[in-house]
Protein backbone atom coordinates (compact mmCIF):
# COMPACT_ATOMS: atom_id res chain seq x y z
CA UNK A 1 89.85 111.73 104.93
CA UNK A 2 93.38 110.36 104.88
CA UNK A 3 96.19 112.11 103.03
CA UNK A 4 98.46 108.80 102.14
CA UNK A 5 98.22 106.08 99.90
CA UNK A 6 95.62 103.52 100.00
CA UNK A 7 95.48 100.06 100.41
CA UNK A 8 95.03 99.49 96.63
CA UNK A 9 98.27 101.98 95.47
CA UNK A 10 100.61 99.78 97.74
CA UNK A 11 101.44 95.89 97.09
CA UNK A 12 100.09 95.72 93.64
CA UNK A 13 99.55 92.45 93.04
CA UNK A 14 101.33 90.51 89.74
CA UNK A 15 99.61 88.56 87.32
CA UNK A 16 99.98 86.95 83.92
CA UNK A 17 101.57 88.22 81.05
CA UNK A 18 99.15 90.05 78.54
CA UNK A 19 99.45 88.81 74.69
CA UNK A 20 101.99 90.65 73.29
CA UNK A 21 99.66 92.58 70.65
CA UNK A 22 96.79 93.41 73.70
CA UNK A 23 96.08 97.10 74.08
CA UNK A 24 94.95 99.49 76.43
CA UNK A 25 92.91 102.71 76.76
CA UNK A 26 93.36 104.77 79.71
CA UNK A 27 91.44 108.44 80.72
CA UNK A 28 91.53 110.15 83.62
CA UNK A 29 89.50 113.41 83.32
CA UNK A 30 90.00 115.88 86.28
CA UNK A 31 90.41 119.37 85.77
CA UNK A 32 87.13 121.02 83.53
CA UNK A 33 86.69 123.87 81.85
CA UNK A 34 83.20 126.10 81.42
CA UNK A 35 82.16 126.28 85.06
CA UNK A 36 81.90 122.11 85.58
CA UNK A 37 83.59 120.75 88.82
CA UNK A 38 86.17 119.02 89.31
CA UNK A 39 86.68 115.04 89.35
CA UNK A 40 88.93 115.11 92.46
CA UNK A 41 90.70 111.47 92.36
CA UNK A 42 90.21 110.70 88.72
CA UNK A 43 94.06 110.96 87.76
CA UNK A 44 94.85 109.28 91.22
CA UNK A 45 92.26 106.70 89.90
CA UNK A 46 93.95 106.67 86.28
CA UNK A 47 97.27 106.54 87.87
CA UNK A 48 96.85 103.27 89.23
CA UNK A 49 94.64 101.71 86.50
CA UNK A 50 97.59 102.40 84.68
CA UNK A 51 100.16 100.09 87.48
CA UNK A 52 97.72 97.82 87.42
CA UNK A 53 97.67 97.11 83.56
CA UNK A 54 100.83 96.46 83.75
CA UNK A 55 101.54 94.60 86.81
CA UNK A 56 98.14 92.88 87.60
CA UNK A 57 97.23 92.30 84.11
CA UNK A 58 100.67 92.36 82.69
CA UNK A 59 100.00 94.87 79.68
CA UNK A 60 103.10 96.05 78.18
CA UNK A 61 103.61 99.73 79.02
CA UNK A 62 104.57 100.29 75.37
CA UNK A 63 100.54 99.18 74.52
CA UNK A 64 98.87 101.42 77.01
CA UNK A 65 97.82 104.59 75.52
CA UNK A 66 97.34 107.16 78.64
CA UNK A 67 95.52 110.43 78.67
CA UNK A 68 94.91 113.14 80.91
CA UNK A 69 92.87 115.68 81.17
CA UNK A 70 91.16 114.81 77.61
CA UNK A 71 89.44 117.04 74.97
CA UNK A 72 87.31 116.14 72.66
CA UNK A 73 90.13 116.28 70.04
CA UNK A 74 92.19 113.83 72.38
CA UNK A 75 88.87 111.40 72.22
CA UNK A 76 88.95 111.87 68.67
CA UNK A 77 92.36 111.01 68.30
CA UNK A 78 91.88 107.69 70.31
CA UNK A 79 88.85 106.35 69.17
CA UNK A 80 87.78 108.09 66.34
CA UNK A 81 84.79 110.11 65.50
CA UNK A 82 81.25 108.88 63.71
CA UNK A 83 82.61 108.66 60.63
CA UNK A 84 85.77 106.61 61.00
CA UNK A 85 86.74 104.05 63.84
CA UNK A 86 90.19 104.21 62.65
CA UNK A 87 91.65 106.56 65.36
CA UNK A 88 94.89 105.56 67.17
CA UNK A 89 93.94 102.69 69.06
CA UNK A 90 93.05 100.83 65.82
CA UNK A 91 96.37 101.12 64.62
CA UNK A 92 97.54 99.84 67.49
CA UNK A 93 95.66 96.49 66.92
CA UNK A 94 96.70 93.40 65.42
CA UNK A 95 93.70 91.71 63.64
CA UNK A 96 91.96 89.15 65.75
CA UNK A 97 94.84 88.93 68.25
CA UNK A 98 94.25 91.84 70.58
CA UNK A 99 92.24 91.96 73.59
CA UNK A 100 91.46 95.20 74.06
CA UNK A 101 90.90 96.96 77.89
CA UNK A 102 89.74 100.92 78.09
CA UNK A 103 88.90 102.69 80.89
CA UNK A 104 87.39 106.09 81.77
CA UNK A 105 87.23 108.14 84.66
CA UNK A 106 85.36 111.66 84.73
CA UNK A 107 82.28 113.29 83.92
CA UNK A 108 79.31 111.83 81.70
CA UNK A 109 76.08 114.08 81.18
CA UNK A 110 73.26 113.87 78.98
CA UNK A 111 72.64 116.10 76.07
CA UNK A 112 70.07 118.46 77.20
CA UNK A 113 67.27 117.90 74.34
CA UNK A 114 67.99 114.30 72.99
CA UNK A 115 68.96 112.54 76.75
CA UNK A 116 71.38 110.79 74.99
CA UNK A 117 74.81 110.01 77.20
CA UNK A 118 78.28 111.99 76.36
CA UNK A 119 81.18 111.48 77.94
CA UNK A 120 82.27 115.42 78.91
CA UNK A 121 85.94 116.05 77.31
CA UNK A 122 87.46 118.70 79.52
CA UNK A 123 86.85 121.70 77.43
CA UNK A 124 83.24 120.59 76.45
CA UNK A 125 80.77 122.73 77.18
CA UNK A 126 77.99 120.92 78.66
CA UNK A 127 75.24 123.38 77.21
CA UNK A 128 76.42 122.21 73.79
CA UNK A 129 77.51 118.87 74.33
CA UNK A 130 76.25 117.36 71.26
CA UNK A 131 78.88 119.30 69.61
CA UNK A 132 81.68 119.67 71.95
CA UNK A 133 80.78 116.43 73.71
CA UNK A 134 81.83 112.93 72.71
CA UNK A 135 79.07 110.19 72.26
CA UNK A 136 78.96 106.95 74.57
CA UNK A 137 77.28 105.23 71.32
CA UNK A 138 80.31 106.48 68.94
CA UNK A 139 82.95 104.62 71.29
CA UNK A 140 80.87 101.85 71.83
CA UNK A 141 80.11 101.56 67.78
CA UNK A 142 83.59 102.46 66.94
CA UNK A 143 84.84 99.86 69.18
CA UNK A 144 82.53 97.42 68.19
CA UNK A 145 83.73 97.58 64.76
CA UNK A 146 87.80 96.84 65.84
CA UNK A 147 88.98 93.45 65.02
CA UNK A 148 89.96 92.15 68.22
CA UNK A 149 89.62 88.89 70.08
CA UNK A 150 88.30 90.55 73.71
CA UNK A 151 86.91 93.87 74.12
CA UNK A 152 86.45 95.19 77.65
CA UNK A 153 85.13 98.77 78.85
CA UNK A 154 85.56 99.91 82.16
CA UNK A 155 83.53 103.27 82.83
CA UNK A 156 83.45 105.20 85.95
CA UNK A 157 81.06 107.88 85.43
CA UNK A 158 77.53 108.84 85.76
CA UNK A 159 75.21 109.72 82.64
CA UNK A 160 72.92 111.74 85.01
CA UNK A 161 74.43 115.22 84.77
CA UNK A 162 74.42 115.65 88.54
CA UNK A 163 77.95 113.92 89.99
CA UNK A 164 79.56 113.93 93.05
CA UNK A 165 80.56 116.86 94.52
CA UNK A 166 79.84 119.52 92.10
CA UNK A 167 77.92 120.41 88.83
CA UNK A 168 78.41 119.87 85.86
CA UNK A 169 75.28 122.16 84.09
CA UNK A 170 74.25 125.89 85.52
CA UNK A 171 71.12 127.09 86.32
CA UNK A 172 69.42 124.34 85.32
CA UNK A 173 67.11 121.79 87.71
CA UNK A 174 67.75 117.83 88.11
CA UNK A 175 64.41 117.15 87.79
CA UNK A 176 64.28 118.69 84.79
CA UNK A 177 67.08 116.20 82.78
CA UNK A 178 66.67 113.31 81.33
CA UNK A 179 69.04 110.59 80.66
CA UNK A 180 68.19 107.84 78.07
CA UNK A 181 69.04 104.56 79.95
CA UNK A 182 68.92 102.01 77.27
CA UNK A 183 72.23 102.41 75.38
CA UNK A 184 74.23 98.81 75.11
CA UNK A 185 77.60 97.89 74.98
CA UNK A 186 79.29 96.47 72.08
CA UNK A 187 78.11 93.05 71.01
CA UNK A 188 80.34 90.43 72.59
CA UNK A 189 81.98 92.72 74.87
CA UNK A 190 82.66 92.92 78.25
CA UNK A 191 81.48 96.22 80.04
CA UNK A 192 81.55 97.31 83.95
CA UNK A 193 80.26 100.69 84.38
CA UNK A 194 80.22 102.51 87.73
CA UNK A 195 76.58 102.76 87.96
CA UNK A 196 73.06 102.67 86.30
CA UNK A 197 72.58 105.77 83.64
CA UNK A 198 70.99 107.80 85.96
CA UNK A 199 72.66 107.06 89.34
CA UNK A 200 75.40 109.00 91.12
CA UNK A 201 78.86 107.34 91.03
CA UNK A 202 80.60 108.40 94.17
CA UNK A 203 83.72 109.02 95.45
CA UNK A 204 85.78 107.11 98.34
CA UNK A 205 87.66 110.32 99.93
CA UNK A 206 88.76 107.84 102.73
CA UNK A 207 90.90 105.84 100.02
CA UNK A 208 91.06 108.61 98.11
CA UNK A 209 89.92 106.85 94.81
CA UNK A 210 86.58 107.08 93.37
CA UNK A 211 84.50 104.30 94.67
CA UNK A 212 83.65 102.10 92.07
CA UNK A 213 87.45 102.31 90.71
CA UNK A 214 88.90 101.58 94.42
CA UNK A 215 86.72 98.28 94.59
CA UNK A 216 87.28 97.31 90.99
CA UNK A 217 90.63 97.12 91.23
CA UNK A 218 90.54 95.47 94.67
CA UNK A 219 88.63 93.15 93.16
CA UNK A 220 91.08 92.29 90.31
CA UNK A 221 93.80 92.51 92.96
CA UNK A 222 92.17 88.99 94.39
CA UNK A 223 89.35 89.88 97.01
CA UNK A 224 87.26 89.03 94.15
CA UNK A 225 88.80 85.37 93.88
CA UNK A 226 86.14 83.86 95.74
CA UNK A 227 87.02 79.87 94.99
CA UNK A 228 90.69 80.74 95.94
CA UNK A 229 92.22 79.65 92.34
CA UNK A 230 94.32 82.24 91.45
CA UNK A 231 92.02 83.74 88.70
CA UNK A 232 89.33 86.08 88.70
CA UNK A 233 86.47 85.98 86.60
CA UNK A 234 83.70 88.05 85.62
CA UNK A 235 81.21 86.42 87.59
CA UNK A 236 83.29 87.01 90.77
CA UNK A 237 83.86 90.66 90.00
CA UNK A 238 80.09 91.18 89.24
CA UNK A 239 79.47 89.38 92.86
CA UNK A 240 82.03 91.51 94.77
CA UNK A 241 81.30 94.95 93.16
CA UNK A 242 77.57 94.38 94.07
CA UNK A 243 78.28 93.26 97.49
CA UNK A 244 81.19 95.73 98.21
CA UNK A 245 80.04 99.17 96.03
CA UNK A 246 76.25 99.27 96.42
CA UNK A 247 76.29 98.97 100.61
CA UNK A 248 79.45 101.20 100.80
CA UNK A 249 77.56 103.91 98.62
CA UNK A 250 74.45 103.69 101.21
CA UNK A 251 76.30 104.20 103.95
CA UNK A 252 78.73 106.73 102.43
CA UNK A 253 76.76 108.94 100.67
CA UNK A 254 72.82 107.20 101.13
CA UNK A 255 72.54 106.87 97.25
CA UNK A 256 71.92 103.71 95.02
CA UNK A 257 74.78 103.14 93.29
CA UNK A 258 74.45 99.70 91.51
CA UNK A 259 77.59 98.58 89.32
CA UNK A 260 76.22 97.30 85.80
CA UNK A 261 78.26 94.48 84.39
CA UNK A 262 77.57 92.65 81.13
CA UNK A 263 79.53 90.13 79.80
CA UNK A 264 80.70 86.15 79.56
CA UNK A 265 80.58 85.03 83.60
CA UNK A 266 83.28 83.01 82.59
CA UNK A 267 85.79 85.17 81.16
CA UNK A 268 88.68 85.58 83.14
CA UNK A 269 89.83 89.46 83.89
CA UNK A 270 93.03 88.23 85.15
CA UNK A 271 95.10 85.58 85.90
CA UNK A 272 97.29 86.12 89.51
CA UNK A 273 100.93 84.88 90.62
């Protein structure tokens, strides 16, 4: 594996200036807690989400809210918890004029008895995750309820309990956990995740990024601009994440790793220089 920068951390392409009230959601969740493994480039992946925001997709810096290393209190604190959305990216928000962009990188797992998906805050413990866990269907309901003109939710992570590289539960058999695969996104939004519920989501150690993040934002850098017009949409991303990710993932690691988008082929992600 190479110890220097990639090809995506140099040259960062510039794009178009974001609305001035758009806001976005970055976590990069490396070091765990409890006996789970580590995430190895997920704050080298949140990092550069984070320099691309604000150059590619010209977010003000001031309208990023950037976390490391997040408990379930830090989750909390974002998003809110089931029984209020009003955390601290709603006040944030200006009604109907934000887009809205979050993105996760780290563990998911499934709760043990119900199968249902959790994102795994740093110092959850994954035996109890429906109580020191945080819900993939709060964020996506709390979200859902947010006045804003564009949501989109970026998640690299995968739901299956058995990542990359590690472990996440002990003692306990693959075959023997269950991940529900059915939950939707928000209505109306846009949402890439790394991977079907139950596949692997892999890491790039050549690039040093985790794969699915490397291509992404390759892909929103402009090798996704397939008709050359400056712009790339979310039919062009879903096209070059499925031929870039899935083959690169075979030969990598021999897994399926199949990118899930879902979402308005039309809508632009960004808009280049």
């Amino acid at each position: 594996a190479s110890t220097g920068p990639s090809d995506i951390d140099l040259n960062i392409p510039r794009g178009r200036k974001a609305g001035r009230y758009d806001v976005a959601v970055v976590i990069g969740n490396r070091n765990y807690r409890h006996g789970v493994s580590n995430v190895d480039f997920a704050l080298a992946d949140a990092r550069i989400m984070r320099k691309y925001l604000e150059a590619t997709m010209g977010f003000d810096p001031k309208n990023i809210l950037y976390a490391e290393n997040a408990g379930k209190a830090a989750f909390e604190k974002l998003f809110g918890n089931e029984s209020t959305h009003e955390g601290q990216l709603f006040d944030y928000i200006r009604e109907g004029e934000s887009r809205v962009f979050v993105y996760y990188v780290g563990h998911g797992a499934p709760d043990l008895d119900s199968g249902e998906a959790y994102f795994v805050p740093v110092d959850a413990d994954p035996q109890y995750l429906s109580t020191s866990g945080y819900r993939l269907k709060t964020l996506y309901d709390n979200l859902a309820k947010l006045p804003v003109k564009v949501l989109t939710v970026v998640i690299d992570a995968c739901f299956s309990g058995f990542p990359e590289g590690g472990r996440i539960f002990t003692g306990i058999l693959p075959a023997s956990v269950r991940v529900d695969r059915k939950l939707k996104g928000p209505e109306h939004a846009l949402v890439f995740t790394s991977g079907q519920a139950d596949q692997v989501s892999t890491w790039y150690p050549e690039k040093r990024h985790n794969l699915f993040t490397y291509f992404f934002l390759k892909g929103l850098g402009g090798a996704a601009d397939n008709n050359h017009d400056w712009k790339v949409t979310v039919s062009e991303m879903k096209d070059y994440l499925a031929d870039n990710v899935t083959p690169m993932a075979r030969k990598l690691k021999s897994i399926t790793q199949q990118p899930q988008v879902t979402g308005p082929d039309e809508q632009v992600l960004t808009e280049l220089k």
